[in-house]
PDB file of N, CA and C in Angstrom:
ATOM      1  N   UNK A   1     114.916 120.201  88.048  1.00  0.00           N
ATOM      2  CA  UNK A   1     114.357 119.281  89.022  1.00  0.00           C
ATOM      3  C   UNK A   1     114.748 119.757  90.421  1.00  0.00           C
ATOM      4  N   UNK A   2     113.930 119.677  91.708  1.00  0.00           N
ATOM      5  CA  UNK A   2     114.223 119.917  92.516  1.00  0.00           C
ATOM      6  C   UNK A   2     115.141 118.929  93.377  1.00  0.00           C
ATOM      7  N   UNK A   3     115.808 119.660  94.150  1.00  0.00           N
ATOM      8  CA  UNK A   3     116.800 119.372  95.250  1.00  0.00           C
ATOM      9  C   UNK A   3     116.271 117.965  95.634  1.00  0.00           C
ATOM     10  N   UNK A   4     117.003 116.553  95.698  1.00  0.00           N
ATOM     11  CA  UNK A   4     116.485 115.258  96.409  1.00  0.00           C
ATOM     12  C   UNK A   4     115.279 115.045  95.773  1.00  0.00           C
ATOM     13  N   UNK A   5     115.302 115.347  94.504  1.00  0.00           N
ATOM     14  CA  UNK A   5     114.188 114.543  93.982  1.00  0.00           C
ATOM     15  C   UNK A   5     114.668 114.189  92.230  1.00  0.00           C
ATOM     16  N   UNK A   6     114.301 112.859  92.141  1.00  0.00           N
ATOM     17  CA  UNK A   6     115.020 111.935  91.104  1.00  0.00           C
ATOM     18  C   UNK A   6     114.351 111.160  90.945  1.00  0.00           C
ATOM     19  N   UNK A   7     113.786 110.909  89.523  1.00  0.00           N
ATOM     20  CA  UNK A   7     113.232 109.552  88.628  1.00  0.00           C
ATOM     21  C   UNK A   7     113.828 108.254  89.540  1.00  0.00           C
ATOM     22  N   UNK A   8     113.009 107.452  89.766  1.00  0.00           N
ATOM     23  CA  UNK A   8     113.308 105.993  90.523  1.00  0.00           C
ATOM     24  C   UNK A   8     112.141 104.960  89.719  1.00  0.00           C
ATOM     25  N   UNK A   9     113.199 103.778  88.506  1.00  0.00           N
ATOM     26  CA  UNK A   9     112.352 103.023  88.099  1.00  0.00           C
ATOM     27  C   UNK A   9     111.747 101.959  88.951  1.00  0.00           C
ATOM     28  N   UNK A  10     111.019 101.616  89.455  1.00  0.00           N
ATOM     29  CA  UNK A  10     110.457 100.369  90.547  1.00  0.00           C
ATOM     30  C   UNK A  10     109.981  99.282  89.599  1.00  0.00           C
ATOM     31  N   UNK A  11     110.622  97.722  89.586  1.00  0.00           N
ATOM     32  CA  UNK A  11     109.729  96.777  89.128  1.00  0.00           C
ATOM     33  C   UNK A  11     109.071  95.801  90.488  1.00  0.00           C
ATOM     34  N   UNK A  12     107.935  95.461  90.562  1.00  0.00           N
ATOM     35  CA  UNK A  12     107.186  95.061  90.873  1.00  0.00           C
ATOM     36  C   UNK A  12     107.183  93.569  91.305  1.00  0.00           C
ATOM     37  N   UNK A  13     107.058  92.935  92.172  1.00  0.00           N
ATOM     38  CA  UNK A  13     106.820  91.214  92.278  1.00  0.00           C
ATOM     39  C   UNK A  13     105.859  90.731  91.540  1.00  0.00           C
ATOM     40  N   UNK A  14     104.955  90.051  91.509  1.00  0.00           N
ATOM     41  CA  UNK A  14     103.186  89.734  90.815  1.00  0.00           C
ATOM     42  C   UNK A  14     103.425  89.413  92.651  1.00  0.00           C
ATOM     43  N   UNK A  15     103.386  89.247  93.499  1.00  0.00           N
ATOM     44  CA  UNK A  15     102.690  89.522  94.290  1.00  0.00           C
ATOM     45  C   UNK A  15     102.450  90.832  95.181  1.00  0.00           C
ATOM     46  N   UNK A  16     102.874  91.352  94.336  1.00  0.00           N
ATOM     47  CA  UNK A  16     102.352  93.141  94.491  1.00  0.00           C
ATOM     48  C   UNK A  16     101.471  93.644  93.197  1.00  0.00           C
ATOM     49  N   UNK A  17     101.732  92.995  92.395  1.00  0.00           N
ATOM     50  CA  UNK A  17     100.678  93.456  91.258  1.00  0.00           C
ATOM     51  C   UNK A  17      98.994  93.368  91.682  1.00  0.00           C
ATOM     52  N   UNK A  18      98.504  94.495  91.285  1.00  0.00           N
ATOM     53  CA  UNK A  18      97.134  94.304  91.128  1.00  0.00           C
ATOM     54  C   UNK A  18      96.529  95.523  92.512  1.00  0.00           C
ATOM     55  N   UNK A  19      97.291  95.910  93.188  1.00  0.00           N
ATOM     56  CA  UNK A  19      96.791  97.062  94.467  1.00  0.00           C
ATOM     57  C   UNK A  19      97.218  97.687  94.081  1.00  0.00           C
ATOM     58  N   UNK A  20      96.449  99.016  95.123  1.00  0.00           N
ATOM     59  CA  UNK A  20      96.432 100.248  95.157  1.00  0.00           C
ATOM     60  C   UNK A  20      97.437 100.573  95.090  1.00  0.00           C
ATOM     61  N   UNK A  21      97.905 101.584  94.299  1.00  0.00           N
ATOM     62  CA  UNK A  21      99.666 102.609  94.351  1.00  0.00           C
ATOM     63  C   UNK A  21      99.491 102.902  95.325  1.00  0.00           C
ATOM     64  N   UNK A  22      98.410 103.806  96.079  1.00  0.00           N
ATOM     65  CA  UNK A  22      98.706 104.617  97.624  1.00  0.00           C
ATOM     66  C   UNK A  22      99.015 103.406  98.393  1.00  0.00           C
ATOM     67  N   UNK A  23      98.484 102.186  98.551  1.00  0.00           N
ATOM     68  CA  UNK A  23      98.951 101.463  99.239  1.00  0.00           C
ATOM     69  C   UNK A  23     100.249 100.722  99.147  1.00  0.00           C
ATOM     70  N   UNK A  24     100.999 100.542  97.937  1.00  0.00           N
ATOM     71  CA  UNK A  24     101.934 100.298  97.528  1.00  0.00           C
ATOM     72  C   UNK A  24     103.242 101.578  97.663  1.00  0.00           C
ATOM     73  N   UNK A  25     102.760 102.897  97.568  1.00  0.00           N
ATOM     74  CA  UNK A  25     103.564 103.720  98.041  1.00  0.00           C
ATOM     75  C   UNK A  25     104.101 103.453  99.246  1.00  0.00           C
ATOM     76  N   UNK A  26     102.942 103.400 100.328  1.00  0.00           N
ATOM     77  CA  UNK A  26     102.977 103.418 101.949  1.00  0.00           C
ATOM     78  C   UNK A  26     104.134 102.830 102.260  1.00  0.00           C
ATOM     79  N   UNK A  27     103.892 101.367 101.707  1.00  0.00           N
ATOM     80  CA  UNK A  27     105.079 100.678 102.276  1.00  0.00           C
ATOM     81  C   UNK A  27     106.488 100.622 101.876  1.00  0.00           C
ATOM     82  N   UNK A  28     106.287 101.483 100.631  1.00  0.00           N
ATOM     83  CA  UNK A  28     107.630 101.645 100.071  1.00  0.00           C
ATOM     84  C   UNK A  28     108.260 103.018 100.379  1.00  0.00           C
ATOM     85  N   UNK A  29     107.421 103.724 100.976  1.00  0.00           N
ATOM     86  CA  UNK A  29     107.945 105.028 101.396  1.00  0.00           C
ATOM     87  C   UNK A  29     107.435 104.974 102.807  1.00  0.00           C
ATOM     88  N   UNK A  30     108.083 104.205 103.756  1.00  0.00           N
ATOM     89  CA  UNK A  30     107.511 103.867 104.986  1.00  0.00           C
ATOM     90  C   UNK A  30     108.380 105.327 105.828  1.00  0.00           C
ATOM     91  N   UNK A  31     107.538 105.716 106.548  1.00  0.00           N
ATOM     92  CA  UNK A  31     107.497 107.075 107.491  1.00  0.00           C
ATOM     93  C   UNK A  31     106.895 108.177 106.873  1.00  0.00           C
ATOM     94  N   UNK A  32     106.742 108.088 105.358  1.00  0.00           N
ATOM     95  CA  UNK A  32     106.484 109.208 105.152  1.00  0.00           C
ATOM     96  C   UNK A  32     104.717 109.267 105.133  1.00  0.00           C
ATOM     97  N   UNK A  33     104.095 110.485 105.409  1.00  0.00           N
ATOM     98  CA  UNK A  33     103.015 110.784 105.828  1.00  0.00           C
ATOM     99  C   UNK A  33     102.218 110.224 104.349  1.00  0.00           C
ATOM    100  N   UNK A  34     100.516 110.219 104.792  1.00  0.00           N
ATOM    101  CA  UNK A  34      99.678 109.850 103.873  1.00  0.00           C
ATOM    102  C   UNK A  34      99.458 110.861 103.218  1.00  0.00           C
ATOM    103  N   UNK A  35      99.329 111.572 103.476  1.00  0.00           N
ATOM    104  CA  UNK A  35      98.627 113.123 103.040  1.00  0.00           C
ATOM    105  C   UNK A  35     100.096 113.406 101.833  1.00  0.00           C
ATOM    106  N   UNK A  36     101.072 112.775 102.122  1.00  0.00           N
ATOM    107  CA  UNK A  36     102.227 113.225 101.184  1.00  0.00           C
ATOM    108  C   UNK A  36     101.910 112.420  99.637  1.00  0.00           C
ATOM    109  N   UNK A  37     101.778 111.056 100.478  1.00  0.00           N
ATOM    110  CA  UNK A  37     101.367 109.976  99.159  1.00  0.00           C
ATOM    111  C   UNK A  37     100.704 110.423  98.505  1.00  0.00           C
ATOM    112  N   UNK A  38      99.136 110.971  99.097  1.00  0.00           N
ATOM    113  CA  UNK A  38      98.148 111.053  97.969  1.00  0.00           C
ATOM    114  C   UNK A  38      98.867 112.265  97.108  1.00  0.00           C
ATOM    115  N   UNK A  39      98.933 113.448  97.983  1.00  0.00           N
ATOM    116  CA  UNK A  39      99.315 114.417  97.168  1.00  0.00           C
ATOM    117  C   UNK A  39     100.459 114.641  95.661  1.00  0.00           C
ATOM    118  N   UNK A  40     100.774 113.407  95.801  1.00  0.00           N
ATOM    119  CA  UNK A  40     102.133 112.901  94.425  1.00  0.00           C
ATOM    120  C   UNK A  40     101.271 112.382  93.546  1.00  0.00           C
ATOM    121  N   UNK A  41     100.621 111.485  94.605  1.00  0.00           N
ATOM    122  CA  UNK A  41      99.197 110.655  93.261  1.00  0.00           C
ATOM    123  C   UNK A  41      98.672 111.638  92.173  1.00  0.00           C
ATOM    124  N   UNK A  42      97.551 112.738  93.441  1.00  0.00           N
ATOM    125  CA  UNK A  42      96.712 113.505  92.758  1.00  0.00           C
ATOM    126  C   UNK A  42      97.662 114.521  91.548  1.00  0.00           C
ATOM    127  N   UNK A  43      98.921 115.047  91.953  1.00  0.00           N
ATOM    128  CA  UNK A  43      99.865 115.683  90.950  1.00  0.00           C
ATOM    129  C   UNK A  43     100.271 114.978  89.590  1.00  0.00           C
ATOM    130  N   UNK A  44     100.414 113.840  89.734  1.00  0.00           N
ATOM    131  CA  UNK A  44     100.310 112.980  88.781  1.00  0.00           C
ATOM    132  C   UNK A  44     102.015 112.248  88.703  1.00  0.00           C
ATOM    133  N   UNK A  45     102.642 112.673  89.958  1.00  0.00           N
ATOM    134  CA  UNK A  45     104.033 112.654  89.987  1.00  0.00           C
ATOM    135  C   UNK A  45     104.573 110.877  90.181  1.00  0.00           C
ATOM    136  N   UNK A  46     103.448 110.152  90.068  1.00  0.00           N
ATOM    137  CA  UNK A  46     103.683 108.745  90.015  1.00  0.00           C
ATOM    138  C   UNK A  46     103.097 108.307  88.480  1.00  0.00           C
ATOM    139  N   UNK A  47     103.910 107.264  88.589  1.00  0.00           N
ATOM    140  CA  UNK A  47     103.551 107.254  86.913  1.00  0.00           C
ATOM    141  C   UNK A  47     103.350 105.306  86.860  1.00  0.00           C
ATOM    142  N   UNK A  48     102.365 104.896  86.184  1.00  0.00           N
ATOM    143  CA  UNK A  48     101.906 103.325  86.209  1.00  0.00           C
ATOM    144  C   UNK A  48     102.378 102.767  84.763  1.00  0.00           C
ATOM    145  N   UNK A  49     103.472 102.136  84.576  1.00  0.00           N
ATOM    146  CA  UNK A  49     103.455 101.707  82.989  1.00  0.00           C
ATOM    147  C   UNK A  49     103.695 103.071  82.133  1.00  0.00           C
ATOM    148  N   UNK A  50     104.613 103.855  82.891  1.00  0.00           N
ATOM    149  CA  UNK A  50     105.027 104.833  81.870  1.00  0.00           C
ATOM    150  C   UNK A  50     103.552 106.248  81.648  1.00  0.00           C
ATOM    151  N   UNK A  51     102.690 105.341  82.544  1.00  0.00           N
ATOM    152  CA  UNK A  51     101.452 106.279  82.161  1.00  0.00           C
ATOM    153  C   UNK A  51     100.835 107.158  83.541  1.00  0.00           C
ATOM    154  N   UNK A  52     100.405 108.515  83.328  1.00  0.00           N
ATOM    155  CA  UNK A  52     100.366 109.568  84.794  1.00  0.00           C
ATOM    156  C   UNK A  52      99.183 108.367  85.427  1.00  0.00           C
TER     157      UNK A  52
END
């Protein structure tokens, strides 16, 4: 695994359930760029329910 990067389980409110991960990233990874978010998305490096 690379340097500063580590499995992080996240549970959820239900009033966060039901949106977008990129949008749910944003605010949970606040400063970091969009272009970073998607690019984890499209890799598959976020995972929903255990699932890419």
């Amino acid at each position: 695994m690379s340097e500063g990067r580590e499995v992080q389980w996240v549970d959820i409110a239900p009033e966060q359930a039901g949106q977008r991960i990129d949008n749910f990233l944003m605010t949970r990874l606040k400063g970091a760029p969009r272009a970073l978010i998607y690019r984890i998305v499209r890799k598959g490096e976020v995972r929903v329910n255990k699932n890419a």
